[in-house]
Protein backbone atom coordinates (compact mmCIF):
# COMPACT_ATOMS: atom_id res chain seq x y z
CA UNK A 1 -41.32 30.61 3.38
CA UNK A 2 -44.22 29.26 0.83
CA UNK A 3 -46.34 32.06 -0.18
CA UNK A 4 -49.56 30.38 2.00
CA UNK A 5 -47.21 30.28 4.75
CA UNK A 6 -46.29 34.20 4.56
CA UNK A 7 -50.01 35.46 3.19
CA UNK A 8 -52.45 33.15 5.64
CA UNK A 9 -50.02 33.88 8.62
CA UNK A 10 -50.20 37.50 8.21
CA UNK A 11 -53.13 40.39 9.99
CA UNK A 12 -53.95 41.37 6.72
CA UNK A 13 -55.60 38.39 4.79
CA UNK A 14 -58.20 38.53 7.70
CA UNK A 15 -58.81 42.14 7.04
CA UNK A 16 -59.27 41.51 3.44
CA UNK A 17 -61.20 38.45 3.86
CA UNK A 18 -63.54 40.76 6.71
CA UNK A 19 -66.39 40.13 4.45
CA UNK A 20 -66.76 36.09 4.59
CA UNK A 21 -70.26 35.30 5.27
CA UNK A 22 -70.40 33.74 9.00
CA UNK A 23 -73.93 32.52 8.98
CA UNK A 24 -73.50 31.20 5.23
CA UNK A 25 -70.59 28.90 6.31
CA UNK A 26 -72.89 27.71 9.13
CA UNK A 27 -75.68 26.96 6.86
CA UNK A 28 -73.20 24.80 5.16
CA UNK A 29 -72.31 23.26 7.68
CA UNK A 30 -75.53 22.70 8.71
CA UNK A 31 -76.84 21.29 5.56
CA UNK A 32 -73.58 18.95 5.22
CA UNK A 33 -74.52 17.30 8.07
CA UNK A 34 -77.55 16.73 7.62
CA UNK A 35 -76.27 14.92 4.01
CA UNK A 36 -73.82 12.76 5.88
CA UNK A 37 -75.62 12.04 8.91
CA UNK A 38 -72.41 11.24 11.34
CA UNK A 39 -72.45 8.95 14.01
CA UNK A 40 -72.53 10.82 17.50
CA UNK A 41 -69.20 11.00 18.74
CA UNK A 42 -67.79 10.89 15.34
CA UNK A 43 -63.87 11.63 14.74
CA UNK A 44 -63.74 14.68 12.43
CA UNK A 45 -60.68 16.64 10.92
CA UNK A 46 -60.45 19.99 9.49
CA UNK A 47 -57.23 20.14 7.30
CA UNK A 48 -56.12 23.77 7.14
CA UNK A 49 -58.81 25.17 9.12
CA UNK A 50 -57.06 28.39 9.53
CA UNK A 51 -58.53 30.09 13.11
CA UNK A 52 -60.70 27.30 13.81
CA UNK A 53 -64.12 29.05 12.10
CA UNK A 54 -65.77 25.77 10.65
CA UNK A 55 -63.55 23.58 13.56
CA UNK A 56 -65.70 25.09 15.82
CA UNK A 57 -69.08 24.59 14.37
CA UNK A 58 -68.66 21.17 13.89
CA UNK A 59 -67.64 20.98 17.79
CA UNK A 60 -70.69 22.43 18.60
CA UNK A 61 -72.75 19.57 17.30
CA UNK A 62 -70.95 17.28 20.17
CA UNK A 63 -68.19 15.27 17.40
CA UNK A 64 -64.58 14.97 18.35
CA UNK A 65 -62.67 17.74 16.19
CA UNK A 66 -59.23 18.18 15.84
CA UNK A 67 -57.65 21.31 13.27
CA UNK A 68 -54.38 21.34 11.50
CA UNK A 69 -52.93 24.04 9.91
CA UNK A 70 -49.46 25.42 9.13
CA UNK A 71 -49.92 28.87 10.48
CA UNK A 72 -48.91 29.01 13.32
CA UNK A 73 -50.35 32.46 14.34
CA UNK A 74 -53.87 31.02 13.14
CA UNK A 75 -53.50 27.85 15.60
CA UNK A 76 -52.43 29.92 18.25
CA UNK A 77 -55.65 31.77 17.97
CA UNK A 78 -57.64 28.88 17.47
CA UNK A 79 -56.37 27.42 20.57
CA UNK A 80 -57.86 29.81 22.60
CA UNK A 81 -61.48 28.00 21.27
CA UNK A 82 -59.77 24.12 22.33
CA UNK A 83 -62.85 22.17 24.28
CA UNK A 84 -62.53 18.52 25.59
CA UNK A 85 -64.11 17.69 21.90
CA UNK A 86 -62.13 20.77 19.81
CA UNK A 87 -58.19 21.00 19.75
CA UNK A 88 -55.80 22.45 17.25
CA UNK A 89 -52.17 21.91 15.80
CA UNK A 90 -49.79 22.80 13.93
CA UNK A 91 -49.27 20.32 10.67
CA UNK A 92 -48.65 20.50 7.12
CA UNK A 93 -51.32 18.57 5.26
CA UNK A 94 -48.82 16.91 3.16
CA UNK A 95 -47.17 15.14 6.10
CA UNK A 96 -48.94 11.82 7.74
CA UNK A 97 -50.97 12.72 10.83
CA UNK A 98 -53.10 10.52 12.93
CA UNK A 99 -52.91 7.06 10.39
CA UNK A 100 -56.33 5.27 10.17
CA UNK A 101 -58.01 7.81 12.99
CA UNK A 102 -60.81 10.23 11.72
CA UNK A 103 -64.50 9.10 10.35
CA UNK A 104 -64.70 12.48 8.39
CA UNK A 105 -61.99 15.01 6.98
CA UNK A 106 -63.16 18.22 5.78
CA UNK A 107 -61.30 20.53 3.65
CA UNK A 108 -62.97 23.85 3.45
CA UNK A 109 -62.75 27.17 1.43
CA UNK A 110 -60.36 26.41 -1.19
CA UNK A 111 -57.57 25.03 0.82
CA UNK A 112 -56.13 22.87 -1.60
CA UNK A 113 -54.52 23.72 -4.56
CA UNK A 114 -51.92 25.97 -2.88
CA UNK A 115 -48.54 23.94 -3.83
CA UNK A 116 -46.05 24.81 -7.22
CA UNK A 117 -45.60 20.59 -8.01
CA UNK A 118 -48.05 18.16 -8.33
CA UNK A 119 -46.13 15.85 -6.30
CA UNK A 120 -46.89 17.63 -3.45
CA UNK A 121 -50.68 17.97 -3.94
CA UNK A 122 -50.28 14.32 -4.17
CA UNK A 123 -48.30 13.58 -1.40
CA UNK A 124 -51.35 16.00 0.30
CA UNK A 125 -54.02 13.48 -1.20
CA UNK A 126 -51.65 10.49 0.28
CA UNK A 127 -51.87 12.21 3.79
CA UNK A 128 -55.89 13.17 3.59
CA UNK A 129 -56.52 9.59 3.08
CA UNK A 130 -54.07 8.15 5.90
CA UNK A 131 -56.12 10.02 8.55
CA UNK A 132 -59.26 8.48 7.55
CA UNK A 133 -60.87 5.04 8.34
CA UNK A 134 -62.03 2.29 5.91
CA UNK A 135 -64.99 3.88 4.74
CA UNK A 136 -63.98 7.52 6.21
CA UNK A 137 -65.49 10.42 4.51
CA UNK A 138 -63.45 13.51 2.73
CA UNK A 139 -65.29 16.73 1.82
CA UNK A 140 -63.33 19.39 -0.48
CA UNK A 141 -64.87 22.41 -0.86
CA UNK A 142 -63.28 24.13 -3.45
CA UNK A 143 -64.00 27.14 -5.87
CA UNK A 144 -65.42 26.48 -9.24
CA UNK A 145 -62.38 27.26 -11.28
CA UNK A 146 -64.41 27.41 -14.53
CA UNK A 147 -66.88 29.81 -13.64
CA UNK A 148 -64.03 31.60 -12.05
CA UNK A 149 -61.70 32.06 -15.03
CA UNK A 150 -64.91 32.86 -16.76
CA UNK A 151 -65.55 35.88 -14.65
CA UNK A 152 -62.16 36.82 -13.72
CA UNK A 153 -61.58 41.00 -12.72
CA UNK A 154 -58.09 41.21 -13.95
CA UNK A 155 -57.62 44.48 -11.28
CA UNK A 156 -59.53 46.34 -8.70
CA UNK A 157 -59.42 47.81 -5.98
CA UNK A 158 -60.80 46.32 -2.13
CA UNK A 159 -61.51 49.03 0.58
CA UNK A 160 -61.68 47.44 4.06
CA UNK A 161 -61.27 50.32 6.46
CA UNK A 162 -58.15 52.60 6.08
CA UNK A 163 -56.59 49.86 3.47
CA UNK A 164 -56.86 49.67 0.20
CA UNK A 165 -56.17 46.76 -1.17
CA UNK A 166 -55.07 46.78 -5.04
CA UNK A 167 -55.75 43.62 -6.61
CA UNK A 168 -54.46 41.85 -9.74
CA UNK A 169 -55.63 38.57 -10.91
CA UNK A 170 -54.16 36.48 -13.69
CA UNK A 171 -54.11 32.80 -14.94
CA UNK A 172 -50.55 31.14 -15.49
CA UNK A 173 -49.53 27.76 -15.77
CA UNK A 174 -53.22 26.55 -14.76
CA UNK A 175 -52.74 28.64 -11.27
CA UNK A 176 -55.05 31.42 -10.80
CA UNK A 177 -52.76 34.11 -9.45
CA UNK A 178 -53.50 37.08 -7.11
CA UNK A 179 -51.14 39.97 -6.53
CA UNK A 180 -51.88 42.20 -3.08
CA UNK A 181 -50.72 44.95 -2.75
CA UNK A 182 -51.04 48.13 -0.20
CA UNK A 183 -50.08 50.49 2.33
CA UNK A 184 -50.19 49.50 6.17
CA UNK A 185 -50.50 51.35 8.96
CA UNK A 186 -47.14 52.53 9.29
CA UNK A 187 -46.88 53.72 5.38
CA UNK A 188 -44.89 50.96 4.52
CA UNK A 189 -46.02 49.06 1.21
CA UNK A 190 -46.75 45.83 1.58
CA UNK A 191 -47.41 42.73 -1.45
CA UNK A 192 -48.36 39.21 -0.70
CA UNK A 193 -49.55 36.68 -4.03
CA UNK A 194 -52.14 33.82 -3.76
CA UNK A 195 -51.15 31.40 -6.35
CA UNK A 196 -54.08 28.36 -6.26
CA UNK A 197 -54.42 25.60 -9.14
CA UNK A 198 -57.56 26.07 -11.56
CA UNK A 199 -58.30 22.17 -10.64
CA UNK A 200 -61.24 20.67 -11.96
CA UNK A 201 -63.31 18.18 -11.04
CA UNK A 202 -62.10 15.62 -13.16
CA UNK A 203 -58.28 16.54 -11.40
CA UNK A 204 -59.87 15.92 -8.28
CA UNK A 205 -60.79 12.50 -9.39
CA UNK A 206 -57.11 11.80 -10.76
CA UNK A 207 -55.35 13.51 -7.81
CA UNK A 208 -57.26 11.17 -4.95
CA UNK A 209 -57.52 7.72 -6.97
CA UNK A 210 -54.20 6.55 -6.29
CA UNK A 211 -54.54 7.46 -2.68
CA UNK A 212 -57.50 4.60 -3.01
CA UNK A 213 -59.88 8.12 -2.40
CA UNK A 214 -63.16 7.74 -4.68
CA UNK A 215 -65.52 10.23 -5.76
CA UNK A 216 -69.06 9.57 -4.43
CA UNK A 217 -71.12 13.03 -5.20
CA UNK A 218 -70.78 16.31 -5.87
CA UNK A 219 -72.47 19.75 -5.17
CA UNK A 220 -72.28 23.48 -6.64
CA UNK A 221 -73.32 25.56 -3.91
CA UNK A 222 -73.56 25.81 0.28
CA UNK A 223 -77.52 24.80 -0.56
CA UNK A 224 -76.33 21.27 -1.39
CA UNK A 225 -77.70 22.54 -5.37
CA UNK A 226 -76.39 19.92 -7.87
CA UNK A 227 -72.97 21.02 -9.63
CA UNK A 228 -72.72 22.85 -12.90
CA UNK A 229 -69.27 23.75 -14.01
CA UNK A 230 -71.03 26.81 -15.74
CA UNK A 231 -72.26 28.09 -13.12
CA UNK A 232 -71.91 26.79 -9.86
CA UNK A 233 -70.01 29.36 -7.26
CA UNK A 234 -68.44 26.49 -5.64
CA UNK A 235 -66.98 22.87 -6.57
CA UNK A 236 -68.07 20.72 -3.27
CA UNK A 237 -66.94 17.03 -3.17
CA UNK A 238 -67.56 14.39 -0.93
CA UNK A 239 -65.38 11.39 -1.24
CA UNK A 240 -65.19 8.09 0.24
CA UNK A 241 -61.63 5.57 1.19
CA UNK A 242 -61.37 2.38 -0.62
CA UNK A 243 -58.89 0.06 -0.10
CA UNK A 244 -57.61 -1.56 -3.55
């Protein structure tokens, strides 16, 4: 099993992650809107959208949502949320789904990045732009891997509760890595790793182009601020098919 597989499937990376800022992902949702303006009705995907959090939001604003993830604990939770407009499966993002279907595909939260060879972040890219229409939109929101190299914490320690979470980050191989590890409940030690590629913008632009995927405009923050690989907290993309 792929680490993403083991580590987003597990009770724990939601109790670490506890702290994720529900009305700030709303606001960004919000605001993203408002920049693309969709048609009502509009066909939107959410490629690993984990329990459904930003699946949901977009549902609410009346489009026609559909989720894919590869946890399948996380779309069995999110299918509890499932709506005439919202429904969830089960689907690796580097595999074809729905050909030609979706308006919009939406990437949140640094859900990219995840694989060990680039030909499978390609075959990803491939599979993102299947989905879409002529003219269909993608939106990656991804973390600033500059700034965050820049600022790494090479250990600490994360208290959520009764766990402590002991944390150690280091960059290899352009991955940013993250060893986890703690106690559970039942005493027994327990270590997961995130492993996510320090892409930059400019490998965004390389990755997507032969999947006929162009850049159209960027952003740095959940404000819609302009992008500034200094300092930016976040590396947001929007993208738009082209056929060659």
């Amino acid at each position: 099993m792929s680490w993403f597989e083991n580590w987003f499937g597990s009770p724990y990376y939601k109790i670490l992650y506890q702290n994720r800022d529900e009305i700030e992902a709303q606001e960004f949702v919000e605001n993203l809107l408002g920049y693309l303006n969709p048609l009502p009705g509009s066909a939107m995907l959410d490629i690993a959208c984990g329990e459904g959090r930003f699946a949901k939001q977009l549902a609410e604003h009346g489009y026609d949502v559909t989720g894919i993830d590869i946890s399948h604990p996380s779309i069995e939770k999110a299918k509890a949320f499932e709506t005439d407009n919202l429904q969830f499966f089960v689907q690796d993002m580097r595999l074809p789904f729905y050909i030609n279907y979706f308006d919009y595909a939406f990437n949140f939260f640094t859900s990219f990045g995840y694989f060990a060879h680039d030909r499978d972040h390609a075959l990803a890219a491939r599979s993102f732009a299947a989905a879409l229409k002529k003219d269909g939109i993608l939106v990656i929101d991804y973390m600033n891997a500059e700034k965050v190299i820049d600022g790494l914490i090479h250990e600490d320690t994360v208290t959520r509760g009764s766990y402590s979470f002991h944390i150690k980050k280091k960059v290899e191989r352009n991955h940013i890595i993250k060893d986890i590890s703690f106690t559970d409940a039942d005493k027994k030690h327990r270590h997961y790793t995130e492993r996510v590629a320090a892409f930059t913008l400019s490998d965004f632009v390389k990755i997507f182009r032969p999947a006929n995927i162009h850049l159209v405009s960027t952003f740095g923050d959940y404000k819609l601020g302009p992008f500034d690989p200094a300092n930016s907290p976040r590396l947001i993309m929007v993208f738009k098919k082209k056929y060659a």
